[in-house]
Protein backbone atom coordinates (compact mmCIF):
# COMPACT_ATOMS: atom_id res chain seq x y z
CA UNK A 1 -22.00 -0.05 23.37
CA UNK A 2 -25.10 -0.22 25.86
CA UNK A 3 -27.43 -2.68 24.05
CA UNK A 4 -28.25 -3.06 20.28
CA UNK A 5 -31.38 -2.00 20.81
CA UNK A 6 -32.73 1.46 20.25
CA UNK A 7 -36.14 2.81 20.07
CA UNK A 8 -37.23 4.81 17.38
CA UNK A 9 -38.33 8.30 17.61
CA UNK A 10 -41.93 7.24 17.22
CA UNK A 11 -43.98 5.44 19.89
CA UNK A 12 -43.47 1.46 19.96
CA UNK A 13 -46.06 -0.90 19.32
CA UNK A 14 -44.25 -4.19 18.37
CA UNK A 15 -40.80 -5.42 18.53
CA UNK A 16 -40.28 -4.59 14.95
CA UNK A 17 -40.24 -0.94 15.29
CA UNK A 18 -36.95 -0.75 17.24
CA UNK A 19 -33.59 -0.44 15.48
CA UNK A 20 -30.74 -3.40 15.46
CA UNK A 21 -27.29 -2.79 16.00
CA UNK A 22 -24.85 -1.40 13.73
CA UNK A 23 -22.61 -3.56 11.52
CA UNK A 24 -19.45 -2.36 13.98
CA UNK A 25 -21.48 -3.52 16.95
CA UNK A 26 -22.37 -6.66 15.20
CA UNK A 27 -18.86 -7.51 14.34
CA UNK A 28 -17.97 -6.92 18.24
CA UNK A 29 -20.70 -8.94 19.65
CA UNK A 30 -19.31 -11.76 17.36
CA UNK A 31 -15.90 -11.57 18.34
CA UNK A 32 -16.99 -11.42 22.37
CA UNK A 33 -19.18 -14.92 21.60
CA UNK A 34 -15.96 -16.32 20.55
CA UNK A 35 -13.76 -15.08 22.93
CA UNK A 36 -16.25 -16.34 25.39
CA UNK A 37 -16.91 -19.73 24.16
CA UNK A 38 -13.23 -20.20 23.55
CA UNK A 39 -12.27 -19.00 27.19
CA UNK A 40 -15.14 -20.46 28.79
CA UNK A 41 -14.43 -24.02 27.05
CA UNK A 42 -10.83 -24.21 26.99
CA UNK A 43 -10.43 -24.79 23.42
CA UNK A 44 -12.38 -28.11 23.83
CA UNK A 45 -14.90 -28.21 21.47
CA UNK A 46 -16.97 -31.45 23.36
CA UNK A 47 -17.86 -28.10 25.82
CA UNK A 48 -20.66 -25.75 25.07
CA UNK A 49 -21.76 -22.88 27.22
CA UNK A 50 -25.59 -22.35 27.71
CA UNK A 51 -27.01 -19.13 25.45
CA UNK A 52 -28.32 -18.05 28.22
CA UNK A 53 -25.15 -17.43 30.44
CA UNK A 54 -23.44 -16.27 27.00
CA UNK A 55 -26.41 -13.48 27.12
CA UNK A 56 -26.14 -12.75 31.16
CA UNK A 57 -22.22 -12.54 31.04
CA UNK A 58 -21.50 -10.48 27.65
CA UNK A 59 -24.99 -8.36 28.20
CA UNK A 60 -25.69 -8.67 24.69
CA UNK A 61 -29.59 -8.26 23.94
CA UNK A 62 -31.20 -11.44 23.02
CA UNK A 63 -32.18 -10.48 19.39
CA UNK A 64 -28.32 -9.89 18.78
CA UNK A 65 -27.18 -13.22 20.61
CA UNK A 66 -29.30 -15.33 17.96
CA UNK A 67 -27.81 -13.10 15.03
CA UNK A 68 -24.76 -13.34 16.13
CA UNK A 69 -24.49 -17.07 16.94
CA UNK A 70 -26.40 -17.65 13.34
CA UNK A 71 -23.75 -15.74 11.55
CA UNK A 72 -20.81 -17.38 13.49
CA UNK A 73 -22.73 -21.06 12.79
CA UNK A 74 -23.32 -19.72 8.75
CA UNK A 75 -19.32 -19.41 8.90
CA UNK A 76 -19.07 -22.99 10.58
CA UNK A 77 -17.19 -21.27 13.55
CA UNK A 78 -19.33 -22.53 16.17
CA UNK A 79 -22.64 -24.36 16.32
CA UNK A 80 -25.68 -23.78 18.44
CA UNK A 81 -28.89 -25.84 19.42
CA UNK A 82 -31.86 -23.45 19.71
CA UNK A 83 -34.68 -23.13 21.60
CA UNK A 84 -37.82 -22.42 20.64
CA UNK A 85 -38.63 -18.98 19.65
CA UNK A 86 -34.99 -18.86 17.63
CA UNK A 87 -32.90 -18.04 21.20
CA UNK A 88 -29.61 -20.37 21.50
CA UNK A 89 -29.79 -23.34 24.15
CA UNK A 90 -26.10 -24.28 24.00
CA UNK A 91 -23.02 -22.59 22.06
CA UNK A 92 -20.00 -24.69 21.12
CA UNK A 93 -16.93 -24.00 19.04
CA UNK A 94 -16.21 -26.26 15.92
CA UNK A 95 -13.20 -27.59 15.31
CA UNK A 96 -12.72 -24.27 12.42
CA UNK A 97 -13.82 -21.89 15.46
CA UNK A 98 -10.92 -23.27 17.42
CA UNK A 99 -7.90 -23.08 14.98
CA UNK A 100 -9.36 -19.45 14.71
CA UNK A 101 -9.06 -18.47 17.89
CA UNK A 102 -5.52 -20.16 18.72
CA UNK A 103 -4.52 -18.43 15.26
CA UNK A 104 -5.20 -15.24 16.96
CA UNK A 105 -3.72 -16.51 20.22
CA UNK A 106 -0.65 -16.93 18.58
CA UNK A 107 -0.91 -13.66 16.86
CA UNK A 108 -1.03 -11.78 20.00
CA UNK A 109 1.96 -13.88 21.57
């Protein structure tokens, strides 16, 4: 998965005419913001991790960070302060986000 980002067959004008990723990549780039935040913080939920780095260190386009920290937020796994121009400023895990992941911590053994 190179990017969510794909252009269209015709020539591009404005950001709109460019394709987002599929629901499968979607689902992934959710589950790597978790996995990060929960690494990166140590379960501790008084730690957030800049968007930014989340971005630089999972390569995920911008476009799909901010969809899928708003979908992770929506499902009161995590929540995000935003920057202007809807790009996330700093990531944390709630307290749901973190029973999650040590749920699937557990799972794995």
């Amino acid at each position: 998965m190179d990017g969510a980002w794909w252009p269209c067959s015709r020539d591009l004008d404005e950001p709109r005419d460019l394709i987002m990723a599929t629901l499968r990549e979607r689902q992934v780039y959710r589950e790597r913001v978790l996995n990060a935040l929960y690494e990166a913080t140590e379960g501790n939920r008084l730690l957030g991790v800049p968007g930014r780095k989340l971005r630089n260190d999972l390569r995920i386009p911008e476009e799909d960070l901010a969809a899928a920290c708003t979908y992770l937020a929506g499902e009161e796994l995590i929540t995000v302060d935003w920057e202007p121009g809807n790009t996330p400023a700093m990531v944390s895990l709630t307290h749901q986000g973190i029973r999650r992941m040590e749920a699937e911590e557990e799972e794995r053994g």
